[in-house]
Protein backbone atom coordinates (compact mmCIF):
# COMPACT_ATOMS: atom_id res chain seq x y z
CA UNK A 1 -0.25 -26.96 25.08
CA UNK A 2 1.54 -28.25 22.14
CA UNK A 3 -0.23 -26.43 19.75
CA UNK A 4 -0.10 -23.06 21.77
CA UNK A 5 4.08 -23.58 21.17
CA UNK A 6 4.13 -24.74 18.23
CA UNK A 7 5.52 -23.17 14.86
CA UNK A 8 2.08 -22.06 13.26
CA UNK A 9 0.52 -21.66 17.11
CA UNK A 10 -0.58 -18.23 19.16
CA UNK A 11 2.38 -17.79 20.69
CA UNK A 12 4.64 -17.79 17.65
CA UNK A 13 2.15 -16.10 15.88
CA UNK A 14 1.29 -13.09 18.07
CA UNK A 15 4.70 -13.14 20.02
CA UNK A 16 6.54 -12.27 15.98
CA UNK A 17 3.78 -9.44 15.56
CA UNK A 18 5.33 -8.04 18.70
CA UNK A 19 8.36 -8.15 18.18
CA UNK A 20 7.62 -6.60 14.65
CA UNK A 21 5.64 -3.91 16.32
CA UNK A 22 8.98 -2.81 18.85
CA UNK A 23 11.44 -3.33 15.46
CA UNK A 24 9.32 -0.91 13.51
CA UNK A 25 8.66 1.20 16.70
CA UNK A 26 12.59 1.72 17.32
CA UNK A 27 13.86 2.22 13.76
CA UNK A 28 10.88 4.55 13.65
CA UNK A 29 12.35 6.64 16.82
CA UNK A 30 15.95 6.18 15.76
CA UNK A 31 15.24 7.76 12.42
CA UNK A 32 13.56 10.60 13.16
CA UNK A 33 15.89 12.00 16.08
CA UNK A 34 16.94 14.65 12.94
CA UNK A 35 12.99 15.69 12.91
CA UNK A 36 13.39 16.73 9.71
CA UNK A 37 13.43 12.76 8.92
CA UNK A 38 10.28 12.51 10.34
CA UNK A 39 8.20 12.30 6.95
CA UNK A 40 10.84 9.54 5.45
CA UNK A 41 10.65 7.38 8.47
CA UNK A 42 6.29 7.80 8.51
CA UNK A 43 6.86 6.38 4.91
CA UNK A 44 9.30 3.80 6.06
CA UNK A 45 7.13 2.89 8.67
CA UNK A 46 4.06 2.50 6.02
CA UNK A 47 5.28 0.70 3.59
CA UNK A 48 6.78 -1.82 6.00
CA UNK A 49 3.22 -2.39 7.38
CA UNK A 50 1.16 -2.28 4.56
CA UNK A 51 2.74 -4.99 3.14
CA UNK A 52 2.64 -7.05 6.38
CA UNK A 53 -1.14 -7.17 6.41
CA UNK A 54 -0.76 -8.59 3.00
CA UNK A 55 1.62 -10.41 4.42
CA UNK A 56 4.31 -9.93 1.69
CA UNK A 57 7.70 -10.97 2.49
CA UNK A 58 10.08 -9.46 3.15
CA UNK A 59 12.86 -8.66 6.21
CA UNK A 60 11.22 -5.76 7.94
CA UNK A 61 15.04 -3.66 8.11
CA UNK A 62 15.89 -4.20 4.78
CA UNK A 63 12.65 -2.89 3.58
CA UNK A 64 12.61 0.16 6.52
CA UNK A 65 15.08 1.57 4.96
CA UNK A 66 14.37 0.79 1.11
CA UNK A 67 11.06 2.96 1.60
CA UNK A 68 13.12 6.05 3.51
CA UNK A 69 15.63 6.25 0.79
CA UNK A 70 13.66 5.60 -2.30
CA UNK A 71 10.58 8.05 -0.87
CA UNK A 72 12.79 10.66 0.75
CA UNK A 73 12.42 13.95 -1.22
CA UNK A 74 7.98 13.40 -1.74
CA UNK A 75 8.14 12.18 2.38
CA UNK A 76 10.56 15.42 3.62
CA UNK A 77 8.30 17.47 1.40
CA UNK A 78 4.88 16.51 3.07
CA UNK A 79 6.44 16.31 6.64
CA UNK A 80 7.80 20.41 6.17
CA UNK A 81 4.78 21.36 4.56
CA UNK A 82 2.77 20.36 7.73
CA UNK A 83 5.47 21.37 9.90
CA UNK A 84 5.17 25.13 8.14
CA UNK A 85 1.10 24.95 8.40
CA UNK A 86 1.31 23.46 11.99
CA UNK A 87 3.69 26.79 12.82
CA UNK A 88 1.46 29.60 11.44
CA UNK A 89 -1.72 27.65 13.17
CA UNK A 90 -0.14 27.57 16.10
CA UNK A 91 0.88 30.81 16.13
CA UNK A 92 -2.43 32.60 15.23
CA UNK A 93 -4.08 30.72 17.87
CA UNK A 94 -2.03 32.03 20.70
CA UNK A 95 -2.18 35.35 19.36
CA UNK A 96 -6.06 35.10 19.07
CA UNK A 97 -6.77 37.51 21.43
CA UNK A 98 -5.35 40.64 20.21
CA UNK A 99 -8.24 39.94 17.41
CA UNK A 100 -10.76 40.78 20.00
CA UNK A 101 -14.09 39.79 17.96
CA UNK A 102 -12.75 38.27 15.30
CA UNK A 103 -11.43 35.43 17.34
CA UNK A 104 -15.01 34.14 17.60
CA UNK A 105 -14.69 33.35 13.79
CA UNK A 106 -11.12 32.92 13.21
CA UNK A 107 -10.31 30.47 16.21
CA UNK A 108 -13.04 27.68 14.98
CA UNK A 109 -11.16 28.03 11.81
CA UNK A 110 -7.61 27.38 12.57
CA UNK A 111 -9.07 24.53 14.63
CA UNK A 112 -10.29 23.07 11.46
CA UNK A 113 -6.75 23.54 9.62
CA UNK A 114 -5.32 21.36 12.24
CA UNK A 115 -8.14 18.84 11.74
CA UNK A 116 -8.21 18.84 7.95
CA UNK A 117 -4.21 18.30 7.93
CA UNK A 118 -4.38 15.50 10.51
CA UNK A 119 -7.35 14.05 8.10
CA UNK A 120 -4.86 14.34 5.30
CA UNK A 121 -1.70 13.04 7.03
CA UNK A 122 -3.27 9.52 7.67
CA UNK A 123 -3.61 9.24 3.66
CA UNK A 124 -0.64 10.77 3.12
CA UNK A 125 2.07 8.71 4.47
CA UNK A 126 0.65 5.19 2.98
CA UNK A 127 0.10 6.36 -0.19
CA UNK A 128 3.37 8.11 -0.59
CA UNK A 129 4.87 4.45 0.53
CA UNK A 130 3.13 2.68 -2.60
CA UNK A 131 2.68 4.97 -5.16
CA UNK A 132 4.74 6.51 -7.15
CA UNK A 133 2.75 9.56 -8.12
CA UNK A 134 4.09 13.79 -8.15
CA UNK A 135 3.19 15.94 -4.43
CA UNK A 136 0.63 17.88 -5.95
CA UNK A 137 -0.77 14.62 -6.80
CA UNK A 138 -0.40 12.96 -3.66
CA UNK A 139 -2.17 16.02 -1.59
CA UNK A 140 -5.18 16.49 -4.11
CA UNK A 141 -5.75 12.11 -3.82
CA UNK A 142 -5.38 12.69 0.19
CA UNK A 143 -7.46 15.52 0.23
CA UNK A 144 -10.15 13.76 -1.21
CA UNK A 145 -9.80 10.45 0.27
CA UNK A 146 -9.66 11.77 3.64
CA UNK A 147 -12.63 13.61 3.18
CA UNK A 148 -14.45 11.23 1.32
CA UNK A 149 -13.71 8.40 4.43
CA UNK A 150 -13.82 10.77 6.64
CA UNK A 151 -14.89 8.18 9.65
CA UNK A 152 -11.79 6.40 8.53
CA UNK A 153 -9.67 9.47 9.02
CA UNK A 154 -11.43 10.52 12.51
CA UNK A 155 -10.86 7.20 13.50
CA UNK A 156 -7.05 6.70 12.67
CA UNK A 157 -6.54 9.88 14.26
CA UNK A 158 -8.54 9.03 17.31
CA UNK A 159 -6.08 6.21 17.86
CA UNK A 160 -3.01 8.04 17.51
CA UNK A 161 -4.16 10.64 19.90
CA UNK A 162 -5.34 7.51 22.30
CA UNK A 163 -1.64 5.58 21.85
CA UNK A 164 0.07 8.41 22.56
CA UNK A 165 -1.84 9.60 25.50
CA UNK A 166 -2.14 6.11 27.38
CA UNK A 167 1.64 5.61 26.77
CA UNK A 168 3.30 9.49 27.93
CA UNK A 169 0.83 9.75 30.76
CA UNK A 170 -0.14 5.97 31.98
CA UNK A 171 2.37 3.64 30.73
CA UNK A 172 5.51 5.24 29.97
CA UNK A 173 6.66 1.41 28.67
CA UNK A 174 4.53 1.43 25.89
CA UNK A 175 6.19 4.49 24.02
CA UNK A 176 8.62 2.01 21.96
CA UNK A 177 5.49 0.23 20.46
CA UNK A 178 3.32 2.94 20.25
CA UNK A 179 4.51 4.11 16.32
CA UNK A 180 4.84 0.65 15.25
CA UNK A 181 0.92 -0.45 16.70
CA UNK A 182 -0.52 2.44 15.60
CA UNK A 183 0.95 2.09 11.31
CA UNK A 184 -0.17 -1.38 11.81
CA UNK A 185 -3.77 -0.43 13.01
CA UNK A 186 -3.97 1.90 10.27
CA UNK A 187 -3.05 0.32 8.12
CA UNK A 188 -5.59 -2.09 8.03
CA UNK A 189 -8.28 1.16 8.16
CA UNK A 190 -6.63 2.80 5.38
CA UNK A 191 -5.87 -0.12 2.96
CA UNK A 192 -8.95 -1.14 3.02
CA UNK A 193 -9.76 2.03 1.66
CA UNK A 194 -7.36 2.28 -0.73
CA UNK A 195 -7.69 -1.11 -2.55
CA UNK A 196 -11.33 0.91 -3.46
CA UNK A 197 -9.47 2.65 -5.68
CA UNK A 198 -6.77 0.05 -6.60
CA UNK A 199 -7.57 -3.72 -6.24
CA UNK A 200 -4.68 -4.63 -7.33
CA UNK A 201 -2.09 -3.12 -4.89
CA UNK A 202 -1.35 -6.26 -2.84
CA UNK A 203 -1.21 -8.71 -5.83
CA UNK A 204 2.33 -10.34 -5.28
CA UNK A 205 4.42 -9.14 -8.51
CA UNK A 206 5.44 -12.55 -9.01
CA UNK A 207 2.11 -14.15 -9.83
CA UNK A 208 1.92 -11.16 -11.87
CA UNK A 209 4.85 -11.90 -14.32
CA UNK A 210 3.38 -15.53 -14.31
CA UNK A 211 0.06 -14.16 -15.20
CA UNK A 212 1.47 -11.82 -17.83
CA UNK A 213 3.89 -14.32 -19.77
CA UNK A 214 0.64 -17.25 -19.49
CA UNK A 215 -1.53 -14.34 -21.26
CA UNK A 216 1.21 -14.19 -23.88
CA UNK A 217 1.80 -17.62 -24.64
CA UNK A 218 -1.85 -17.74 -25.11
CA UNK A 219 -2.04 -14.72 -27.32
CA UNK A 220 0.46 -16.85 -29.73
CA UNK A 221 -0.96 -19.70 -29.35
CA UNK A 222 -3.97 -18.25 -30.71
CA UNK A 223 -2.84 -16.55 -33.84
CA UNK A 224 -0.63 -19.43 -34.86
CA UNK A 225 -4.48 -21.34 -34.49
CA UNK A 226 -5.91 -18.58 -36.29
CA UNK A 227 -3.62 -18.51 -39.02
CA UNK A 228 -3.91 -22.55 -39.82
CA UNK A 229 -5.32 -24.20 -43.34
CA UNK A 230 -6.22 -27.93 -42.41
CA UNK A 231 -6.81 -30.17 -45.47
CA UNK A 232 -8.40 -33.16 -44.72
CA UNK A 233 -7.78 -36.40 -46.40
CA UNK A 234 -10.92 -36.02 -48.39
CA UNK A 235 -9.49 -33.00 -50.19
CA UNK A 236 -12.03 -30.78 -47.89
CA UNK A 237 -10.64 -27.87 -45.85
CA UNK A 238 -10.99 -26.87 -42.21
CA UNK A 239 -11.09 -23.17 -41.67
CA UNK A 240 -10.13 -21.46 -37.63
CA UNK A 241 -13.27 -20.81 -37.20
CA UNK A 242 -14.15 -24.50 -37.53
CA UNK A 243 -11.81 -26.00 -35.01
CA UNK A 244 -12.23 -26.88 -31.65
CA UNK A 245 -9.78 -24.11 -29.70
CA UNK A 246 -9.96 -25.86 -26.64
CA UNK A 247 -8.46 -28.97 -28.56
CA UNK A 248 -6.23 -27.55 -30.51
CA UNK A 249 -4.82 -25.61 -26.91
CA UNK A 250 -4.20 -29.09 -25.23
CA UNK A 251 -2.90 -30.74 -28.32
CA UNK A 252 -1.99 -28.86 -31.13
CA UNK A 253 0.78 -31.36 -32.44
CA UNK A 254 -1.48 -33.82 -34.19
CA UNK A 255 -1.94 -31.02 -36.56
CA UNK A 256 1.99 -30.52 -37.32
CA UNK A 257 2.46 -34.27 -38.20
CA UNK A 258 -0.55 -34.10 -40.15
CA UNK A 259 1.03 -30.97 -41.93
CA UNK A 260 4.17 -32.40 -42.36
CA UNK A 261 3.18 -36.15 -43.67
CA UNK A 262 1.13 -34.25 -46.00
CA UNK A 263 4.93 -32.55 -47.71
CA UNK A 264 6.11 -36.12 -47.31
CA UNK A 265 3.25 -36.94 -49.52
């Protein structure tokens, strides 16, 4: 019983990701009351959850509403380009029958419109979130992706039609954790998708400035080794090639003295 309450238990554990889940879930409703918003906070919502799966830090506000004001303009651009499509589909469909034949052909088509731009959308939110790439860009990546992993894309939008179903029709409670379960579903579907294409998306940019300034002390390291004479005290000489680098990387001072006893010499 102990364990179960403790700080690293199940009930910390799982009890946080709810809470997380109704956080994201509200600031998700609360910011897209305008509509228009809508694309910004799908961003917001995104980025917030892609990174907890890795679990990044982070404070899940702060970073909310980092993502809806730094991806803003690509986000509102997406969200009223499928609000425009959804309109004309929507509109040709009712109006289907004053095609008379024509509606055998044209209604399976508009169907698959609406299913090719829900394909698209589950892309198109998380990688608008964590790249920085231009919108024709981001919809000819999407486009592909979403057709190239395609079960990936029928599922994610499988379970947003399921969330929102059970919780407007069954469990009216469930509405304020239904945005905020279903990015954080996803997100595990599409990021495992995406690190196909780049590994290195989750690496923590710390470790990666360590990494970076380690390669470069190396690098110098190196040429200075490269660049060495060594006379020996028989009169011989001791070209780079000759040397042990792995030596002369753990100690490389024996060499200096050496150098400089010689110009005391």
């Amino acid at each position: 019983m102990r364990d179960f309450f403790s700080l690293d238990g199940p009930f910390n554990k799982y009890g946080g990701m709810l809470a997380d889940t109704m956080i994201l879930s509200l600031l998700w409703i609360v910011c897209s009351i305008p509509i228009i918003t809508i694309g910004a906070a799908n961003s917001a919502l995104f980025y917030v959850t892609t990174r907890r799966i890795a679990e990044r830090e982070g404070y899940i506000t702060r970073d909310f509403f980092h993502a809806f004001k730094v991806n803003f303009v690509r986000s509102t651009q997406l969200w009223l380009l499928s609000l425009v499509i959804i309109f004309i589909t929507i509109i040709n469909i009712l109006n289907m029958g004053a095609l008379g034949n024509m509606s055998v052909v044209l209604l399976p088509l508009q169907l698959l419109i609406l299913l090719q731009l829900s394909f698209i959308s589950v892309f198109a939110y998380p990688v608008t979130a964590r790249f920085d790439m231009g919108f024709k860009q981001t919809l000819k990546s999407c486009f592909y992706m979403a057709n190239r992993h395609m079960l990936t894309s029928f599922m994610c939008v499988t379970l947003a039609v399921g969330l929102t179903f059970l919780s407007l029709w069954y469990i009216q409670i469930l509405v304020i954790f239904v945005p905020g379960a279903y990015a954080m579903l996803a997100s595990h579907l599409v990021m495992r998708m995406l690190k196909k294409y780049r590994p290195e998306i989750d690496k923590d940019p710390f470790l990666e400035v360590q990494e970076l300034e380690a390669q470069k002390t190396e690098e110098r390291r190196l040429q200075t080794f490269s660049s060495r004479v060594i006379e020996n005290e028989d009169g011989t000489h001791v070209y780079p090639q000759q040397l042990d680098w792995a030596q002369f990387r753990d100690n490389p001072q024996p060499e200096e003295e050496e150098s400089n006893d010689n110009k005391l010499q």
